[in-house]
C-alpha atoms as a PDB file:
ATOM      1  CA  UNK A   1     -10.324   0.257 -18.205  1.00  0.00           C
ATOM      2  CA  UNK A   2      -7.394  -1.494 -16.220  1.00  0.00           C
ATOM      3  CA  UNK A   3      -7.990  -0.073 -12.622  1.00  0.00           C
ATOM      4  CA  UNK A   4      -4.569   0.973 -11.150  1.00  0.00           C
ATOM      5  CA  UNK A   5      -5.872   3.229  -7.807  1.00  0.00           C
ATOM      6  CA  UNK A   6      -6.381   1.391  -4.461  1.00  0.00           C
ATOM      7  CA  UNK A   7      -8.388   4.079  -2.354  1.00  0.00           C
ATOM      8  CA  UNK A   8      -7.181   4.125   1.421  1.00  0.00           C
ATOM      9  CA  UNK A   9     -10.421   4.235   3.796  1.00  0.00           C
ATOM     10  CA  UNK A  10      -8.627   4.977   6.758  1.00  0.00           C
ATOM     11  CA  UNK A  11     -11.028   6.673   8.408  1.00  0.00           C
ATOM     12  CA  UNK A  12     -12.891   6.651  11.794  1.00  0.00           C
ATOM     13  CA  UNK A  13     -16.519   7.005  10.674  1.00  0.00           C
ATOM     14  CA  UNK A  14     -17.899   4.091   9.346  1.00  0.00           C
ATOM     15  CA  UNK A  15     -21.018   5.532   7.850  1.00  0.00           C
ATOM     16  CA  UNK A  16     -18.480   7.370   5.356  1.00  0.00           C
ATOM     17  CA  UNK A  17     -15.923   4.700   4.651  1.00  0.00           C
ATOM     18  CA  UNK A  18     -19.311   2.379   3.507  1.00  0.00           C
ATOM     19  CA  UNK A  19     -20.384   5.275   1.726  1.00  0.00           C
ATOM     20  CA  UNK A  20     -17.225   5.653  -0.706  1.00  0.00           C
ATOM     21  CA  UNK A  21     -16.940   2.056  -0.778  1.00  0.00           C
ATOM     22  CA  UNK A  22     -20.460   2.061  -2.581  1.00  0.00           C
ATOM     23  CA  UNK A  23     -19.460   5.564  -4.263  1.00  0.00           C
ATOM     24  CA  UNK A  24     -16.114   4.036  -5.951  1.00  0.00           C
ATOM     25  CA  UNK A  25     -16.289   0.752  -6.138  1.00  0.00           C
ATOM     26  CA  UNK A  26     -16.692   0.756  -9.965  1.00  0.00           C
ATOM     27  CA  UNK A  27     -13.434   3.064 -10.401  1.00  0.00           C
ATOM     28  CA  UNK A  28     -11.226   1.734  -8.109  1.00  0.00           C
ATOM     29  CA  UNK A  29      -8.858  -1.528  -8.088  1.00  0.00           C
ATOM     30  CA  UNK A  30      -9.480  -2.102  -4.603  1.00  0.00           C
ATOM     31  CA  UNK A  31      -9.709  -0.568  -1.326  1.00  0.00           C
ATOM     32  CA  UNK A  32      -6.946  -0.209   1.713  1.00  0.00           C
ATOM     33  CA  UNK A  33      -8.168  -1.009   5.207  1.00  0.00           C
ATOM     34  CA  UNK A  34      -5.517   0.311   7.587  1.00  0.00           C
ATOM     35  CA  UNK A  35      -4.695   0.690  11.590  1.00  0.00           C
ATOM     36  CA  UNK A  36      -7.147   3.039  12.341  1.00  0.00           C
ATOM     37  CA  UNK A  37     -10.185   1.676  10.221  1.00  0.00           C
ATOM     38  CA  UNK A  38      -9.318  -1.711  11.402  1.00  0.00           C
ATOM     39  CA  UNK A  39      -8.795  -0.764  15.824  1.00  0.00           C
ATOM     40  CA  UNK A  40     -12.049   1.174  15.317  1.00  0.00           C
ATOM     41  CA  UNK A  41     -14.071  -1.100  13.534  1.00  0.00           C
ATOM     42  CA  UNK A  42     -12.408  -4.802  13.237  1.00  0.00           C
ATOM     43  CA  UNK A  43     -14.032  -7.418  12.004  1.00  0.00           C
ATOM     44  CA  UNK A  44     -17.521  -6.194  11.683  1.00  0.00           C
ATOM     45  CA  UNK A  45     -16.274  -3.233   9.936  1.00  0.00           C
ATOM     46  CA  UNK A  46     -14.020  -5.318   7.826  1.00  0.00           C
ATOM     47  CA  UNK A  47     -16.887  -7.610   6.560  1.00  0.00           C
ATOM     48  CA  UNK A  48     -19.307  -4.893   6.293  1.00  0.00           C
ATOM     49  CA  UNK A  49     -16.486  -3.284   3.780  1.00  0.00           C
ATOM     50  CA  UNK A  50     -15.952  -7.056   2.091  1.00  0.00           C
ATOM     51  CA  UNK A  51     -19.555  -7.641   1.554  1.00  0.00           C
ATOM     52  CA  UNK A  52     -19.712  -4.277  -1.157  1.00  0.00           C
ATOM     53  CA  UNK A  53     -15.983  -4.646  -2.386  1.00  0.00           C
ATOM     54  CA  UNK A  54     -14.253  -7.947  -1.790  1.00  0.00           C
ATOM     55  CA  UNK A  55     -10.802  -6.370  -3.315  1.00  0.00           C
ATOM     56  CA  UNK A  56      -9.430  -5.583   0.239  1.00  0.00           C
ATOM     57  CA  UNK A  57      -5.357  -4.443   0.836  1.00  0.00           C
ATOM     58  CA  UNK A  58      -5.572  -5.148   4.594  1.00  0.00           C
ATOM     59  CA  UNK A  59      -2.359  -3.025   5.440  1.00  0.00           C
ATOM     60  CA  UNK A  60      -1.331  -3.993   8.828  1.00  0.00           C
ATOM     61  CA  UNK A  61       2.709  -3.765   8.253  1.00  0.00           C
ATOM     62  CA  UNK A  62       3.126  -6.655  10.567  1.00  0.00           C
ATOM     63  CA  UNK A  63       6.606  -6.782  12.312  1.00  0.00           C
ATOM     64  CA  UNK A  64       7.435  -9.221  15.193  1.00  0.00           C
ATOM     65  CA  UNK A  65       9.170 -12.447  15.706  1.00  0.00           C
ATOM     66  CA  UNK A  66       8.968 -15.015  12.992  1.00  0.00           C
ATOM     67  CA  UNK A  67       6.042 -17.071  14.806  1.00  0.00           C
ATOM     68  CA  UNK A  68       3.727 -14.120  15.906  1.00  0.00           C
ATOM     69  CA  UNK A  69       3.714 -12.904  12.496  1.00  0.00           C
ATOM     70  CA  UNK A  70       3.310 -16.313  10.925  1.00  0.00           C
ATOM     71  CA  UNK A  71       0.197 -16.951  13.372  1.00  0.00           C
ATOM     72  CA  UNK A  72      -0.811 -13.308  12.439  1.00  0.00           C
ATOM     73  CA  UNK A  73      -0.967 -14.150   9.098  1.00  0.00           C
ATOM     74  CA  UNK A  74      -2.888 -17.302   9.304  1.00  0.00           C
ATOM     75  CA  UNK A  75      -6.022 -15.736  10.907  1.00  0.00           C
ATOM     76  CA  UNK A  76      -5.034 -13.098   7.768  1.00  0.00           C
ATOM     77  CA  UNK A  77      -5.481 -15.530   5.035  1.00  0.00           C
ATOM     78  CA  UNK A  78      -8.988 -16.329   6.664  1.00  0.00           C
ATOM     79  CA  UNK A  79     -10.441 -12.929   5.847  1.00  0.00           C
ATOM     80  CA  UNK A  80      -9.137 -13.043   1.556  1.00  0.00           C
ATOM     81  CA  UNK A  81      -7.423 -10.094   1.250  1.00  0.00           C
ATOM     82  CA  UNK A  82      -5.806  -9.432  -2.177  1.00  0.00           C
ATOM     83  CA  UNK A  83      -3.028  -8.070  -0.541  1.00  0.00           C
ATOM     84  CA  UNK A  84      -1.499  -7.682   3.227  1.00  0.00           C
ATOM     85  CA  UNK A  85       1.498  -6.019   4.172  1.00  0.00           C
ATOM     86  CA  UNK A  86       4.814  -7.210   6.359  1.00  0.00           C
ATOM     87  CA  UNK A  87       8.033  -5.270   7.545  1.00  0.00           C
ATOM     88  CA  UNK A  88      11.072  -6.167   5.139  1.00  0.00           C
ATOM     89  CA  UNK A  89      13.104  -5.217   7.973  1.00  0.00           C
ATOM     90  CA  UNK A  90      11.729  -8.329  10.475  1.00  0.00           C
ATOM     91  CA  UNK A  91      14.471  -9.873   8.741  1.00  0.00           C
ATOM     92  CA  UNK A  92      14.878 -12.993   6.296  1.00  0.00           C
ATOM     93  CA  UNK A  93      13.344 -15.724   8.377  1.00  0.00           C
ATOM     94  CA  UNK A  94      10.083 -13.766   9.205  1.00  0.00           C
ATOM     95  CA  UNK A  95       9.873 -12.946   5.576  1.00  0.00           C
ATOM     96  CA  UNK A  96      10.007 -16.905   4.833  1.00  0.00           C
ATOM     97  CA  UNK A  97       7.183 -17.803   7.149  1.00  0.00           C
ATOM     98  CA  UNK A  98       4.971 -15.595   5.500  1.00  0.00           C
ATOM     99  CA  UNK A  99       4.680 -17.061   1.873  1.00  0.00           C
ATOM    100  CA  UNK A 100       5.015 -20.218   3.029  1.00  0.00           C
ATOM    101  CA  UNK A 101       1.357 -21.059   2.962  1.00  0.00           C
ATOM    102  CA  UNK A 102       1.180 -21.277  -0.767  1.00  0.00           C
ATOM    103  CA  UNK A 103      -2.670 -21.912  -1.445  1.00  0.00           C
ATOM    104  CA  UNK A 104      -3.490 -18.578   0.147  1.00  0.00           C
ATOM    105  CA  UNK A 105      -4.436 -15.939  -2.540  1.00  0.00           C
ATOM    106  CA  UNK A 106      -3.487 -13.450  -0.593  1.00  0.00           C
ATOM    107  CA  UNK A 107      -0.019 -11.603  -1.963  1.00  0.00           C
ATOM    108  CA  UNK A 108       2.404 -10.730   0.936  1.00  0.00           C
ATOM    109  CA  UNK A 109       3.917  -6.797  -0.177  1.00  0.00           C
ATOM    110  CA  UNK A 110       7.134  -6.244   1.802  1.00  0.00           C
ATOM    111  CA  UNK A 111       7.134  -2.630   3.092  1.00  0.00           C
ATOM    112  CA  UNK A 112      10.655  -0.982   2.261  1.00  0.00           C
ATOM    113  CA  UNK A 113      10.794   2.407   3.797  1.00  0.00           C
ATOM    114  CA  UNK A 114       7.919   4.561   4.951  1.00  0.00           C
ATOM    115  CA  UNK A 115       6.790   7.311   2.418  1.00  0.00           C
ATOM    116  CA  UNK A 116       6.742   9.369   5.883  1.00  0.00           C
ATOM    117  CA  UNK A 117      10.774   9.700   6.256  1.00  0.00           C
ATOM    118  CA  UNK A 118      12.745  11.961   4.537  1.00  0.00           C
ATOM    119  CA  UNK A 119      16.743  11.539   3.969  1.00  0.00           C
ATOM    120  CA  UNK A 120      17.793  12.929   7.169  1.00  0.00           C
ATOM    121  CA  UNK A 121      15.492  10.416   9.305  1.00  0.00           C
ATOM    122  CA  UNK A 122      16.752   7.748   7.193  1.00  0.00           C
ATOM    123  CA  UNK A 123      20.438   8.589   7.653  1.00  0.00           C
ATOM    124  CA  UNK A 124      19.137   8.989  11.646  1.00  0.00           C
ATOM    125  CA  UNK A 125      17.661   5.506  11.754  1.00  0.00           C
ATOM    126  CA  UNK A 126      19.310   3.803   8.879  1.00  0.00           C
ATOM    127  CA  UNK A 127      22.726   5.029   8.821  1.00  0.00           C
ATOM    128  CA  UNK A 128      22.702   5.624   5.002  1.00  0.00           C
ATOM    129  CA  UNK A 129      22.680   8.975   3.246  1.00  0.00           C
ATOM    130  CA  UNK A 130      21.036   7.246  -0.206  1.00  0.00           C
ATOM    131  CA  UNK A 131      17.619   6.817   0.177  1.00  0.00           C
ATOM    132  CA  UNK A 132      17.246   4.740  -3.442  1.00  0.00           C
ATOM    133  CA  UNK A 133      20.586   1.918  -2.533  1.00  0.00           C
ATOM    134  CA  UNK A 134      18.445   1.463   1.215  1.00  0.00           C
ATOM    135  CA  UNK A 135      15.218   0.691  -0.402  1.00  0.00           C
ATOM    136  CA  UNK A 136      17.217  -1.324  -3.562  1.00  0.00           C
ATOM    137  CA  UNK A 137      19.024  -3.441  -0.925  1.00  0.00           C
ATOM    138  CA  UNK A 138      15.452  -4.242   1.083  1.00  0.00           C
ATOM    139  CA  UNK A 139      13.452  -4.658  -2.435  1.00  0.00           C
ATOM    140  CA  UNK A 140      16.533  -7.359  -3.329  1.00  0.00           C
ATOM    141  CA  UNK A 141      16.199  -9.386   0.064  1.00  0.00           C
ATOM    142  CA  UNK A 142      12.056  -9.671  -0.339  1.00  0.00           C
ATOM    143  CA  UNK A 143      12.974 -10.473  -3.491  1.00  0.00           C
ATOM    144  CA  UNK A 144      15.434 -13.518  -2.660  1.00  0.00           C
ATOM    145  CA  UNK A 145      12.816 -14.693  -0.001  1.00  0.00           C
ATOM    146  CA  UNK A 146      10.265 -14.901  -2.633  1.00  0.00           C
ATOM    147  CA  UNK A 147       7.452 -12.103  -1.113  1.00  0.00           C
ATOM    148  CA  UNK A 148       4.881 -11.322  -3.918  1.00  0.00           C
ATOM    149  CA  UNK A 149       5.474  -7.973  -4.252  1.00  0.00           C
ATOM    150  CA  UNK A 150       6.797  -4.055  -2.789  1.00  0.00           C
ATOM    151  CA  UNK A 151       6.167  -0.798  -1.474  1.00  0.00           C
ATOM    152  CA  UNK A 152       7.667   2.014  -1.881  1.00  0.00           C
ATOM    153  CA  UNK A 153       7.180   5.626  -2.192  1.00  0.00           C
ATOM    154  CA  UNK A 154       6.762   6.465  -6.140  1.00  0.00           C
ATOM    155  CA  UNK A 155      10.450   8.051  -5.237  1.00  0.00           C
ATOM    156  CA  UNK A 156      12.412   4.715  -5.499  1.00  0.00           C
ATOM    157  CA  UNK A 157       9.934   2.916  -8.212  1.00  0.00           C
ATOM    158  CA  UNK A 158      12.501   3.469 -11.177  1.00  0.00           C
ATOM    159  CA  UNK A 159      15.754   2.128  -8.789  1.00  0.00           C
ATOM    160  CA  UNK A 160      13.085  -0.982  -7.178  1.00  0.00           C
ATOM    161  CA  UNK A 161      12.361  -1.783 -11.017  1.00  0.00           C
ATOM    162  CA  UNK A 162      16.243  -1.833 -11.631  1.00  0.00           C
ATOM    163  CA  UNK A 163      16.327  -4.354  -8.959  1.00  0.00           C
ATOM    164  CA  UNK A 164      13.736  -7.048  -9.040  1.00  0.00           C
ATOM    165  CA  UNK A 165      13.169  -6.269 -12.911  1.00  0.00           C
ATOM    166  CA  UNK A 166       8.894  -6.516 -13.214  1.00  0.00           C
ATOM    167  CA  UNK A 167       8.110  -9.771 -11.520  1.00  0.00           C
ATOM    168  CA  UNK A 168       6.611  -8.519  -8.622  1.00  0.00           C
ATOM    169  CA  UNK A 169       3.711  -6.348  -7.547  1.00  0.00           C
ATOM    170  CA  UNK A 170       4.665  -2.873  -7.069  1.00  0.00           C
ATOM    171  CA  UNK A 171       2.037  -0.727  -4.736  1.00  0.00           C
ATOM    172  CA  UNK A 172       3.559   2.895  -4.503  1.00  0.00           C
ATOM    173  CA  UNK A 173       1.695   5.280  -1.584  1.00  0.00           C
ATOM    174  CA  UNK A 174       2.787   8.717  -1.321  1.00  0.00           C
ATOM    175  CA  UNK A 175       0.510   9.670  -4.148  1.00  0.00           C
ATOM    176  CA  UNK A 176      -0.836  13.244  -4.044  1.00  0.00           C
ATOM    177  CA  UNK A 177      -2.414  15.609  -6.786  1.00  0.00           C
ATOM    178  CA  UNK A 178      -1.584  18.523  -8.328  1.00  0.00           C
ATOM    179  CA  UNK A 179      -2.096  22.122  -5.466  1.00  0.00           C
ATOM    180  CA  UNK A 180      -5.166  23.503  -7.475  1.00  0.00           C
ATOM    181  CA  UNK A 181      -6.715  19.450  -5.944  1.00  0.00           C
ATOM    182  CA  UNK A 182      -4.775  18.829  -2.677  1.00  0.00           C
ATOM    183  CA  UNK A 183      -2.975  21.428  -1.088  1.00  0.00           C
ATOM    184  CA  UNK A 184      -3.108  20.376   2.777  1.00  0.00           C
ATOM    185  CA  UNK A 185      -0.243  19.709   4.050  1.00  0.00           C
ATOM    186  CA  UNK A 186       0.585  16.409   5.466  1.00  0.00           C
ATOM    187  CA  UNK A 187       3.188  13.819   6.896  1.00  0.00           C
ATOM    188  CA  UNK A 188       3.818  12.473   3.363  1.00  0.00           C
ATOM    189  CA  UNK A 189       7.138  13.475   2.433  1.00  0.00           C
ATOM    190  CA  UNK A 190       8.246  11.676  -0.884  1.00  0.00           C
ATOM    191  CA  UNK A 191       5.674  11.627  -3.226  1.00  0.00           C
ATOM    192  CA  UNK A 192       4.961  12.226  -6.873  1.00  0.00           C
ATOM    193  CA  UNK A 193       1.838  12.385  -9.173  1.00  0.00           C
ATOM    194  CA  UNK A 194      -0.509   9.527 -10.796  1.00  0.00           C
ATOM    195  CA  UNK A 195       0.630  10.024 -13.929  1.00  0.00           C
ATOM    196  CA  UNK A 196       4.321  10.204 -12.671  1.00  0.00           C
ATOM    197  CA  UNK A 197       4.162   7.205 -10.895  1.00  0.00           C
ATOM    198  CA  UNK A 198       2.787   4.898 -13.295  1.00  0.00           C
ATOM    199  CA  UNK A 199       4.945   6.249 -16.417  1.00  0.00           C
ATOM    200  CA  UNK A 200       7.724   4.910 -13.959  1.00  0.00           C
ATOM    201  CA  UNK A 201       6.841   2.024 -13.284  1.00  0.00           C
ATOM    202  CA  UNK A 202       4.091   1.227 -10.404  1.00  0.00           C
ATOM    203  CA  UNK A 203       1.480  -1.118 -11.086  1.00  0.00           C
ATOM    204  CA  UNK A 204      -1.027  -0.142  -8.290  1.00  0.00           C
ATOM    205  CA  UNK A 205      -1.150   3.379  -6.509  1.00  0.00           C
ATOM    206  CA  UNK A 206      -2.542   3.905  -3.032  1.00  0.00           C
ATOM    207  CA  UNK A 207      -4.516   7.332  -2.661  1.00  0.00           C
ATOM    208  CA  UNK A 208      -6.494   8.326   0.386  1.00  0.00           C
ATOM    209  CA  UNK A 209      -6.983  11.602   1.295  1.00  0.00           C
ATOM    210  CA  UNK A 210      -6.697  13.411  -1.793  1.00  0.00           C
ATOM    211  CA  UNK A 211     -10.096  11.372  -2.255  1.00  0.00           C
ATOM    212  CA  UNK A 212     -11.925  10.772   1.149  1.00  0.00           C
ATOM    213  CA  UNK A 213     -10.855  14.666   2.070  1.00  0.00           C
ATOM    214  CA  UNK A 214     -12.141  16.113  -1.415  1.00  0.00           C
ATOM    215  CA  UNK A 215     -15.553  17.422  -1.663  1.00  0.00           C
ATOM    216  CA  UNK A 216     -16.728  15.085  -5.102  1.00  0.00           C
ATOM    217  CA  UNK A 217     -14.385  11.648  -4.708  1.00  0.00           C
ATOM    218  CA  UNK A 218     -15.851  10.159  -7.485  1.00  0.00           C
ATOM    219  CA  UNK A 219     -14.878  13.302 -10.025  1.00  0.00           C
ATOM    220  CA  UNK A 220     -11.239  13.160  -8.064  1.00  0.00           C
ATOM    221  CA  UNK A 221     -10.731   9.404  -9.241  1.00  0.00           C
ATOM    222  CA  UNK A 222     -12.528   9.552 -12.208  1.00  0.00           C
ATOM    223  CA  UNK A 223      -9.862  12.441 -13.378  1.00  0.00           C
ATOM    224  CA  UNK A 224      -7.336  10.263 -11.664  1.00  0.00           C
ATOM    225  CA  UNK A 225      -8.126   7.171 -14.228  1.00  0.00           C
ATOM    226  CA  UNK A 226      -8.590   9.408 -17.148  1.00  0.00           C
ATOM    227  CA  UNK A 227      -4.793  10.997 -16.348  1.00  0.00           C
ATOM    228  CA  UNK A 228      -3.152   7.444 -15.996  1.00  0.00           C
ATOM    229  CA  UNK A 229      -4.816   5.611 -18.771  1.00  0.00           C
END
């Protein structure tokens, strides 16, 4: 089976991020370690999480000054991530420092827009009404300064494919089920479905807590990889 689902453990008990790490690590691509898994638990939680599953996305969105963010990355690279995560909007010369430690084998994703904003924050903030030429125009500069890969909310995959073609890793959050799995609400506010987002184009999906929230994760992904395969 060619895993596509990255399950985010952003939680703040440890006890249950280990235990769906050891539940789903044999359905799952990788797994996301974000902000508030990372401030509660740092290192020692990040090596406890490495030790059962050494695919890691360490998703820090790191946005600063060219030379905080290159230092950032350096101690980075030291804990092998598959993937970590910078701001396409810390402009051009903090997106050069980051790839420019070659041997690393860790894939820098530039984040285009938050999957949290809908159009009228993004005219607020952005100062453009088109949601899909913003995120085209940041997916072309990553592009230019060579980052490995995107994301974006599942939203903008089909106008992010338009731009950089399929040479670089696309990771699309925003994922959520259909209402008879997940029908919280939450702060997600462009999404689409597994199925929808691969058919258009994503190569990994990011899915938290329409698995960490459900009452059997393992039958949620399992009917996850079954509907994308």
């Amino acid at each position: 089976m060619n895993k596509k689902i990255i399950v985010a453990i952003d939680l703040n008990n440890l006890n249950k991020a280990i235990k769906l790490v050891k539940e789903l690590k044999n359905e799952v691509f990788a797994f996301k370690i974000g902000h508030e898994f990372f401030y509660n638990f740092g290192l020692d939680g990040y090596h406890k999480i490495y030790k059962i599953c050494p695919k890691i996305f360490l998703d820090l969105k790191l946005h600063d000054i060219p030379n905080t963010v290159e230092k950032g990355l350096q101690a980075i690279f030291k804990l092998k991530p598959i993937f970590t995560t910078i701001h396409i909007t810390g402009g051009d010369d903090m997106q050069k420092v980051s790839v420019l430690k070659k041997n690393s084998k860790t894939r820098i994703l530039g984040v285009t827009v938050l999957t949290s904003l809908d159009k009228k924050q993004i005219l607020k903030y952005y100062k453009e009404k088109n949601i899909n030429t913003l995120v085209k125009k940041f997916s072309h500069y990553a592009k230019v300064n060579k980052l490995n890969g995107l994301v974006c909310s599942p939203l903008e995959i089909k106008a992010v494919r338009k731009e950089v073609g399929r040479e670089m890793i696309l990771v699309v959050p925003g994922i959520r089920l259909e209402k008879k799995l997940y029908n919280k609400k939450d702060d997600q506010k462009r999404v689409l479905t597994p199925t929808e987002a691969i058919e258009f184009g994503a190569d990994y999906l990011v899915i938290g807590r329409p698995i960490t929230e459900s009452k059997n994760p393992l039958k949620v992904i399992r009917d996850i990889n079954k509907s994308i395969q």
